[in-house]
C-alpha atoms as a PDB file:
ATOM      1  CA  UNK A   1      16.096   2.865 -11.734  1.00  0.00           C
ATOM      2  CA  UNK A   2      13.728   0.286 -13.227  1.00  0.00           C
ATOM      3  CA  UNK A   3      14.796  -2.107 -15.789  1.00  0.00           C
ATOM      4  CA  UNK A   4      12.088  -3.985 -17.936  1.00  0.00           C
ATOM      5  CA  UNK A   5      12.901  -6.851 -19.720  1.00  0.00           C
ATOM      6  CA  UNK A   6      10.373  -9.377 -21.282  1.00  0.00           C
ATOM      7  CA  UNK A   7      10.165 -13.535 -20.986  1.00  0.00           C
ATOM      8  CA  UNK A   8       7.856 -15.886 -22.641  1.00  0.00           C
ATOM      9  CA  UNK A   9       4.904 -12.921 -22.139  1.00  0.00           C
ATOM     10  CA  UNK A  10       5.667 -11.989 -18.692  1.00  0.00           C
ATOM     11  CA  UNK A  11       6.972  -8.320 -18.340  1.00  0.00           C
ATOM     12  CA  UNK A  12       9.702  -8.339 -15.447  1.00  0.00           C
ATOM     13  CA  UNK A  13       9.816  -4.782 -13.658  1.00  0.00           C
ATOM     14  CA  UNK A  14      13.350  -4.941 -11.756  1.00  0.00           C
ATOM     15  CA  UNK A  15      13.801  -1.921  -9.283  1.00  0.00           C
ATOM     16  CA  UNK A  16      17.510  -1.209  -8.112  1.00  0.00           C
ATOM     17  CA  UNK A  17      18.242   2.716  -7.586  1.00  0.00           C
ATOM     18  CA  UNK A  18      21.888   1.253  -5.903  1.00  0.00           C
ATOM     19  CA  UNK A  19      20.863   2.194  -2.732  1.00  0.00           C
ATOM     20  CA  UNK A  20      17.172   2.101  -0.733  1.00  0.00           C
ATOM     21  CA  UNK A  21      15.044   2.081  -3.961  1.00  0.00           C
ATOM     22  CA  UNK A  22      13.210   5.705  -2.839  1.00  0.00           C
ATOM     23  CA  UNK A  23      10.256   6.664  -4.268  1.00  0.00           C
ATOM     24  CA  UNK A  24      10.474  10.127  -6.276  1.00  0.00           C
ATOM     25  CA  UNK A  25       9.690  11.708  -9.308  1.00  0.00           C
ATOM     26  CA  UNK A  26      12.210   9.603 -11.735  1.00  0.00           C
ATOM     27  CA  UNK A  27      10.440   6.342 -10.095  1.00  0.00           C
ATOM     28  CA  UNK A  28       7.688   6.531 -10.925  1.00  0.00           C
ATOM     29  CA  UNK A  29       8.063   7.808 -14.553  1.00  0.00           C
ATOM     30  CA  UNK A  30       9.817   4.873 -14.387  1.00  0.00           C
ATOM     31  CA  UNK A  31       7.330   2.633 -13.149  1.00  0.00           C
ATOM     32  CA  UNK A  32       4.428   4.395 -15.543  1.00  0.00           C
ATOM     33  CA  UNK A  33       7.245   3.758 -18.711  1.00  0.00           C
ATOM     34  CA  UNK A  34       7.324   0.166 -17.728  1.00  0.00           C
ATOM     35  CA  UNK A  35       3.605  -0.579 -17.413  1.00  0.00           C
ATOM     36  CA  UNK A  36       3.012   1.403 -21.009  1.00  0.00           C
ATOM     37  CA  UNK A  37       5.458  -0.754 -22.108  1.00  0.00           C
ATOM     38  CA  UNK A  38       3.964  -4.282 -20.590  1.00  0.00           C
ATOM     39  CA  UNK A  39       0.585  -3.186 -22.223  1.00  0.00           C
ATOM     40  CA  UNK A  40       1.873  -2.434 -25.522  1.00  0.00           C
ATOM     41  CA  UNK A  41       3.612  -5.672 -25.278  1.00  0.00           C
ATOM     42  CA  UNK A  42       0.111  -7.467 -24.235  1.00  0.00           C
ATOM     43  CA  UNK A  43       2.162  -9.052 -21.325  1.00  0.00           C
ATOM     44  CA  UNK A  44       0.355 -11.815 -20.069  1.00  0.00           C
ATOM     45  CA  UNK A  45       1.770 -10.812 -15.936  1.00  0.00           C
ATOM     46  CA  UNK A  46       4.362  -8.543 -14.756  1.00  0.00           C
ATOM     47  CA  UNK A  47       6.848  -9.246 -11.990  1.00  0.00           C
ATOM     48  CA  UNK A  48       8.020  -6.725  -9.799  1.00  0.00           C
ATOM     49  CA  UNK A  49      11.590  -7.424  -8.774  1.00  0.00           C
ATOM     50  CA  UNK A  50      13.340  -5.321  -6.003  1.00  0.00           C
ATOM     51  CA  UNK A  51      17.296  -5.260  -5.271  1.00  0.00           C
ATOM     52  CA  UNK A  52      18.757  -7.452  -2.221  1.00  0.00           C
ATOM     53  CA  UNK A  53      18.628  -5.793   0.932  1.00  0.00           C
ATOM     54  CA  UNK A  54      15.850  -3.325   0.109  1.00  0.00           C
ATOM     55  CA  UNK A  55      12.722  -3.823  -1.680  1.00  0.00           C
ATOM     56  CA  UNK A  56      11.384  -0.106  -0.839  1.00  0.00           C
ATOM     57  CA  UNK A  57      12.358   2.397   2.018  1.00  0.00           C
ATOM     58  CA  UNK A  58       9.395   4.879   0.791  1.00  0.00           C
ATOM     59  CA  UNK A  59       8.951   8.162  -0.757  1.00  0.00           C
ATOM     60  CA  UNK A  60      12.026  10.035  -1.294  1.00  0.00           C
ATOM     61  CA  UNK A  61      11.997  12.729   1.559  1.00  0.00           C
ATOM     62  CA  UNK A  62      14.199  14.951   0.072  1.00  0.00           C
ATOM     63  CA  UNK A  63      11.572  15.778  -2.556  1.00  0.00           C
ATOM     64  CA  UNK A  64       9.319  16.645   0.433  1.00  0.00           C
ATOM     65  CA  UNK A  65      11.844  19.175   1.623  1.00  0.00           C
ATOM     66  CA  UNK A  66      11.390  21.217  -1.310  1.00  0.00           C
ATOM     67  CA  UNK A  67       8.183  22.412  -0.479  1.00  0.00           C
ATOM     68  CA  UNK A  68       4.703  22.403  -0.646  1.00  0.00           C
ATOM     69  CA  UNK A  69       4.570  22.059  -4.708  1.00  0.00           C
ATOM     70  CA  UNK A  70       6.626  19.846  -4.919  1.00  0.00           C
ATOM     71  CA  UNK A  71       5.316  17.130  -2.321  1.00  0.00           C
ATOM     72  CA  UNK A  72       2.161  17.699  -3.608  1.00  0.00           C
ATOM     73  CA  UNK A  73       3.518  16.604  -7.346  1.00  0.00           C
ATOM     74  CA  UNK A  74       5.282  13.763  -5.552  1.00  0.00           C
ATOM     75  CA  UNK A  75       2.013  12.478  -3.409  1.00  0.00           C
ATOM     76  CA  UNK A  76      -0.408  12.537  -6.016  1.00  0.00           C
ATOM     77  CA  UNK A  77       1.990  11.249  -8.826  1.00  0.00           C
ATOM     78  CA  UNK A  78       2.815   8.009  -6.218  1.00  0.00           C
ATOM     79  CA  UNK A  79      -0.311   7.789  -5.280  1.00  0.00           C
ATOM     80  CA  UNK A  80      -1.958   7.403  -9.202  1.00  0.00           C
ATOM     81  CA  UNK A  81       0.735   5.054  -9.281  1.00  0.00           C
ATOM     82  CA  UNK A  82      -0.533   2.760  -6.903  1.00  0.00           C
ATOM     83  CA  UNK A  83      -4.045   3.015  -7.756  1.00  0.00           C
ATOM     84  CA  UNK A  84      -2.920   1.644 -11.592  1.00  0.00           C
ATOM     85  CA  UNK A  85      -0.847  -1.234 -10.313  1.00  0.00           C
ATOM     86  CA  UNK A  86      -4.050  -2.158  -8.040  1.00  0.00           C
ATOM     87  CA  UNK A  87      -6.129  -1.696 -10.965  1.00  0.00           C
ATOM     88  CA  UNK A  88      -3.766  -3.387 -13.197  1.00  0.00           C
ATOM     89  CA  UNK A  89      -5.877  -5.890 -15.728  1.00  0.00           C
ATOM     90  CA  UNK A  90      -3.143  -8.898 -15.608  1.00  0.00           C
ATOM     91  CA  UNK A  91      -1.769 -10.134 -12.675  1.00  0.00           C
ATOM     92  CA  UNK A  92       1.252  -8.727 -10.571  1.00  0.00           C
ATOM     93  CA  UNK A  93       3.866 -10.599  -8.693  1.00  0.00           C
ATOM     94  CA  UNK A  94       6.298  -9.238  -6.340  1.00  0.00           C
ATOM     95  CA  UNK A  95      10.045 -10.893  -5.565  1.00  0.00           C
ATOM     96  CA  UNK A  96      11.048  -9.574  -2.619  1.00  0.00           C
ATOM     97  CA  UNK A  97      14.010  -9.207  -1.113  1.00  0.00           C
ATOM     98  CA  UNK A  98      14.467  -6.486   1.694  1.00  0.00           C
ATOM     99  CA  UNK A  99      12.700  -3.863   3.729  1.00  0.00           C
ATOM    100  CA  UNK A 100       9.315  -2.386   2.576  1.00  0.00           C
ATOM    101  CA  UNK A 101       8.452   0.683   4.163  1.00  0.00           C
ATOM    102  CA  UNK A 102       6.289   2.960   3.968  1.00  0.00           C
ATOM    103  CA  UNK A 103       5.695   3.562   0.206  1.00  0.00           C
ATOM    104  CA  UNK A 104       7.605   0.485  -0.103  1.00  0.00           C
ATOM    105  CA  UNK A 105       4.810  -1.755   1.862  1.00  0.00           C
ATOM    106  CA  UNK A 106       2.234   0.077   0.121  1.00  0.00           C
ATOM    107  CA  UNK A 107       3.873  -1.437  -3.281  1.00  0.00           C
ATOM    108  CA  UNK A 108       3.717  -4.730  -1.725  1.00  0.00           C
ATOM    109  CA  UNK A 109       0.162  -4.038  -1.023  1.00  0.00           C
ATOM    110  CA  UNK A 110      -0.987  -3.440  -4.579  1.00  0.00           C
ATOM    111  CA  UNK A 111       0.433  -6.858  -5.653  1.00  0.00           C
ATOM    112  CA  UNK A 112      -1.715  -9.585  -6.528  1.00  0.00           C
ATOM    113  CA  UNK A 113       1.069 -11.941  -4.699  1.00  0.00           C
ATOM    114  CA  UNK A 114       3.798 -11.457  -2.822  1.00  0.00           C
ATOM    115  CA  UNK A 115       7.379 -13.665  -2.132  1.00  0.00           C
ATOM    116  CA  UNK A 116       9.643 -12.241   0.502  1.00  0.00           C
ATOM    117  CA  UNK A 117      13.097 -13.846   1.117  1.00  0.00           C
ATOM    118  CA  UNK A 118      13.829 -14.725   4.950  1.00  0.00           C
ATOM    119  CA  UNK A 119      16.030 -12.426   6.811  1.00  0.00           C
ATOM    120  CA  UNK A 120      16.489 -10.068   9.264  1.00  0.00           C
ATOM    121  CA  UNK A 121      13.720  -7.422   7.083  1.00  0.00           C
ATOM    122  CA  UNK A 122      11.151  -4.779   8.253  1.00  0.00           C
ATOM    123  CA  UNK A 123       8.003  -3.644   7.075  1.00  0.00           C
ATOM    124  CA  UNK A 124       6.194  -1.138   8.419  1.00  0.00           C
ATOM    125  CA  UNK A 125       3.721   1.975   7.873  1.00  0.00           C
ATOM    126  CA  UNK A 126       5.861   4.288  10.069  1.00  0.00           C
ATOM    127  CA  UNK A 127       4.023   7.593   9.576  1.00  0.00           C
ATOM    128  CA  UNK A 128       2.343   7.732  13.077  1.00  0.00           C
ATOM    129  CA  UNK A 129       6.562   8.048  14.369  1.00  0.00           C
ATOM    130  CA  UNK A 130       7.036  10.436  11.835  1.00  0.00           C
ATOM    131  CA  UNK A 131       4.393  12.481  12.524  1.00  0.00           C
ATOM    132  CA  UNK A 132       2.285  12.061   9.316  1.00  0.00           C
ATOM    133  CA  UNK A 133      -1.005  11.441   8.088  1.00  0.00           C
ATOM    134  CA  UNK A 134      -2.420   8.403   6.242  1.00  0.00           C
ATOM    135  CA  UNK A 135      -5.667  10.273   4.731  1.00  0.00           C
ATOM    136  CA  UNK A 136      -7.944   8.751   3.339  1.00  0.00           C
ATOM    137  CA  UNK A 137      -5.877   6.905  -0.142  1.00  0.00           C
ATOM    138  CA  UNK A 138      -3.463   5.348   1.935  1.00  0.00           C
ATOM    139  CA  UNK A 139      -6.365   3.890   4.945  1.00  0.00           C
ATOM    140  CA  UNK A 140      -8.210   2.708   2.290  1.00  0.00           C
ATOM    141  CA  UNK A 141      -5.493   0.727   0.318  1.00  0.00           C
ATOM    142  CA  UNK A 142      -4.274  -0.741   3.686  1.00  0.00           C
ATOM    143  CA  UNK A 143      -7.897  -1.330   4.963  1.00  0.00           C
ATOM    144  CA  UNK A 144      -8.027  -3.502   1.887  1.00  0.00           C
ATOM    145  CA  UNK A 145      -5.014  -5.452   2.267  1.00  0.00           C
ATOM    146  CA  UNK A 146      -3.962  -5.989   6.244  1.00  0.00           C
ATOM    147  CA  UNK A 147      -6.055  -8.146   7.982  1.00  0.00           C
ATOM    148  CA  UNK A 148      -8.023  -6.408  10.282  1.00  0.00           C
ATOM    149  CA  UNK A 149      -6.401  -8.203  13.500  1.00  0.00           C
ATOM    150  CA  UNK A 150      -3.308  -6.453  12.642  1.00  0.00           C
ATOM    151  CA  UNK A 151      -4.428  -3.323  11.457  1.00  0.00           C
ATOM    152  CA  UNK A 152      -4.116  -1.180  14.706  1.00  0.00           C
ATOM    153  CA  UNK A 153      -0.572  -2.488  15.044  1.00  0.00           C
ATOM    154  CA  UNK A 154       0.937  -1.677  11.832  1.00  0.00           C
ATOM    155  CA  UNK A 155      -1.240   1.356  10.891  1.00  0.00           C
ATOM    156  CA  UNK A 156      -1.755   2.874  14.302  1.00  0.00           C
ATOM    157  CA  UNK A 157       1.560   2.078  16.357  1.00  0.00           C
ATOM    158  CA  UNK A 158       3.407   1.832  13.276  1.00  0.00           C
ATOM    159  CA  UNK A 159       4.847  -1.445  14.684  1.00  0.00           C
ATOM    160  CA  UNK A 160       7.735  -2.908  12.224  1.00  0.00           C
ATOM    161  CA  UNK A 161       7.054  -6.414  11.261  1.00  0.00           C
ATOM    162  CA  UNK A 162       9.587  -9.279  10.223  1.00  0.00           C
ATOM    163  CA  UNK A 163       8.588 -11.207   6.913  1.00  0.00           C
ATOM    164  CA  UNK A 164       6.428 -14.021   8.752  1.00  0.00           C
ATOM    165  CA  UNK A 165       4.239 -11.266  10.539  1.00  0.00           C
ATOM    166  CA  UNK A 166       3.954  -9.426   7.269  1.00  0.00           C
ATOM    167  CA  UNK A 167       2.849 -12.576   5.643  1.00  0.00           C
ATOM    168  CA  UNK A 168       0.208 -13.095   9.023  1.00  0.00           C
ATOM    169  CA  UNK A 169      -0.491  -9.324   8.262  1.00  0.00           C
ATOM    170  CA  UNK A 170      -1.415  -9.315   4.639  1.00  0.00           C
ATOM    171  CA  UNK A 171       1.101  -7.493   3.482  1.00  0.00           C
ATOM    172  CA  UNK A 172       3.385 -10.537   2.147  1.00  0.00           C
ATOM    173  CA  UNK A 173       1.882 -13.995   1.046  1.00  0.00           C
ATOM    174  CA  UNK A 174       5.138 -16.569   1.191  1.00  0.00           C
ATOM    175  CA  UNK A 175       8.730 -16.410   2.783  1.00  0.00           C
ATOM    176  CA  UNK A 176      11.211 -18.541   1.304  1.00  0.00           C
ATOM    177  CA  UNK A 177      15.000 -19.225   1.056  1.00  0.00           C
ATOM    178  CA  UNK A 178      16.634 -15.857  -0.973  1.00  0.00           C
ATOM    179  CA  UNK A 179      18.092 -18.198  -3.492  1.00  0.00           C
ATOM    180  CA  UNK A 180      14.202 -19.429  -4.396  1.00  0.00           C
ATOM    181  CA  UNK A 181      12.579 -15.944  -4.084  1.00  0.00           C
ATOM    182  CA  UNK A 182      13.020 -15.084  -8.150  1.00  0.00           C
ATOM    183  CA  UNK A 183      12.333 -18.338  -9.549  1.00  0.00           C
ATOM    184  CA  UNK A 184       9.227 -18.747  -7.104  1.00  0.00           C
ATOM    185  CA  UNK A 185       7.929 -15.380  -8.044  1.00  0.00           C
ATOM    186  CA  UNK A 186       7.825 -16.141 -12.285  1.00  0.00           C
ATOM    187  CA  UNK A 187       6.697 -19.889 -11.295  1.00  0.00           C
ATOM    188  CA  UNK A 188       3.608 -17.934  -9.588  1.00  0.00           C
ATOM    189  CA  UNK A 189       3.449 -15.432 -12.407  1.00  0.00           C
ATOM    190  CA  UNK A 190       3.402 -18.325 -15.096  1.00  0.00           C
ATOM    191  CA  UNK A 191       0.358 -20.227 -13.468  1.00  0.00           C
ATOM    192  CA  UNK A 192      -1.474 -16.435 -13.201  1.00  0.00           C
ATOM    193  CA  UNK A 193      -0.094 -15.998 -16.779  1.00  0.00           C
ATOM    194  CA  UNK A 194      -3.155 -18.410 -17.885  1.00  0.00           C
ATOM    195  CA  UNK A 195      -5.999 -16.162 -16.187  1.00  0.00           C
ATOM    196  CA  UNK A 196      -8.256 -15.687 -18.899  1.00  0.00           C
ATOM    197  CA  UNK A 197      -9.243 -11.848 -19.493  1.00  0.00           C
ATOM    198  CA  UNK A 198     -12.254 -12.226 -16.669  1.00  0.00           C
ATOM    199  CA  UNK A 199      -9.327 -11.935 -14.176  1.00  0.00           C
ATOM    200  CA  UNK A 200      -8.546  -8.233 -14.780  1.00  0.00           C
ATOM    201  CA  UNK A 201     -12.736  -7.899 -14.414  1.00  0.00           C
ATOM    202  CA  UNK A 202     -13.097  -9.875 -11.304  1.00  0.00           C
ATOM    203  CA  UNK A 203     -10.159  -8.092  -9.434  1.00  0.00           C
ATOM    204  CA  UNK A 204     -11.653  -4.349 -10.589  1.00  0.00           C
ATOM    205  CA  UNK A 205     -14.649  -5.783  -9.276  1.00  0.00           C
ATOM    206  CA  UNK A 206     -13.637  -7.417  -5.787  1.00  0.00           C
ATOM    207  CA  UNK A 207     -11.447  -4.182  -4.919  1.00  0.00           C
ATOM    208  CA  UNK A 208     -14.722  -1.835  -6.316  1.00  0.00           C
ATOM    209  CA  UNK A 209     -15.094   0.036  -2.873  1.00  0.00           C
ATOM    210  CA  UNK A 210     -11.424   0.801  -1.791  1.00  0.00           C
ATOM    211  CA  UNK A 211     -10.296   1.724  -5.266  1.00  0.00           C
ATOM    212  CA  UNK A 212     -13.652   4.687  -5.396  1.00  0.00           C
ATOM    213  CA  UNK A 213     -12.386   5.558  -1.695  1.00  0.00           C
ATOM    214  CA  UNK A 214      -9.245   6.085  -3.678  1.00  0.00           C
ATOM    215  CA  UNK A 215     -10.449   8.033  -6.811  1.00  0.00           C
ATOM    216  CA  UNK A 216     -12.773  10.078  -4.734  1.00  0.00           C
ATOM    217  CA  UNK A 217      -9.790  11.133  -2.713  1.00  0.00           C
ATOM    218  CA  UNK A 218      -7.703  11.637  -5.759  1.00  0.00           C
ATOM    219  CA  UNK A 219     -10.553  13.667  -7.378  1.00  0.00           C
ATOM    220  CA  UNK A 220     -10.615  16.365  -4.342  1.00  0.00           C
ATOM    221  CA  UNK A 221      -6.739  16.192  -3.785  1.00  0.00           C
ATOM    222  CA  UNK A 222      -5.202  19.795  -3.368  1.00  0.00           C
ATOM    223  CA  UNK A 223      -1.996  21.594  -2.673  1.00  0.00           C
END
């Protein structure tokens, strides 16, 4: 599900499920294994690395059809998640290399930098087609991230972007060549690598208001 590996201090998160990379349960156990792991290991960045073709296609749904208990496990769990990788004191890197929806984009969004491989990708926020609510975690995490000129069209029509309009949209920051997407990704993560400790500070500082919008949400969560 996710593989963690370790090189020259920067923990590299690799995601590959063999298929679309779903979000459930054993992800992010996963994902909260790996991050104990890169701060016992005083990691100095982490890269997140998703499989070709498909960085993220969201929650698992199938968890969702299980009921009310169990979608409420799921939500909250994915959604704690996110709020530690935006919190997260060293810097995170993404290598991209496929869709991000949903779930997926919202990963993307709680990178400090993202590098998406050119192609024929989507990423989108596709609840308003599938009938869902945002709330208030999810608004507030995109509010952050998508600049606000393309805010109505990806959170509001749900509109699917390609990887240049996700980088115009906040949601990716470079697009390059597939073959340069993994080595670009730990070049980034190496120059980040020499943030002193003020870095983890100044980013729980800069994202103060969304990440409260987030706890307080989190704090009155309910099934």
């Amino acid at each position: 599900m996710i593989s963690y590996s370790l090189e020259g201090g920067i923990a590299i998160l690799a995601i590959d499920d063999g298929k679309r990379n779903v979000v459930g349960p054993a992800f992010v156990a996963a994902m909260n294994n790996c991050l104990d792991r890169a701060d016992a290991d005083k990691a100095k960045a982490i890269v997140l690395e998703g499989r070709a073709g498909t960085f993220s296609a969201g929650f698992d749904l199938k968890e969702f059809q299980k009921g009310p208990e169990a979608t409420f496990s799921l939500v909250r769990s994915g959604f704690e998640m996110l709020l530690r990788l935006f919190e997260f004191p060293r810097p995170v890197v993404t290598a991209c290399s496929g869709h991000g929806i949903g779930m997926g984009a919202f990963l993307l969004m709680v990178s400090d930098f993202r590098i998406c491989a050119a192609g024929e990708f989507k990423f989108s926020l596709p609840e308003s087609r599938l009938g869902m609510d945002l709330g208030p975690f999810l608004i507030a995490l995109a509010q952050s991230r998508i600049t606000p000129g393309y805010m109505t069209r990806v959170a509001i029509l749900s509109e699917e972007l390609d990887p240049d309009m996700a980088c115009k949209a906040g949601i990716l920051d470079e697009v390059l060549p597939q073959e340069e997407v993994r080595a670009r990704a730990l070049e980034v993560a190496r120059g980040l690598a020499t943030m002193p400790a003020v870095f983890g500070k100044n980013k729980i500082a800069v994202r103060a208001t969304p990440t409260q919008q987030m706890r307080d949400f989190l704090a009155s969560f309910d099934i």
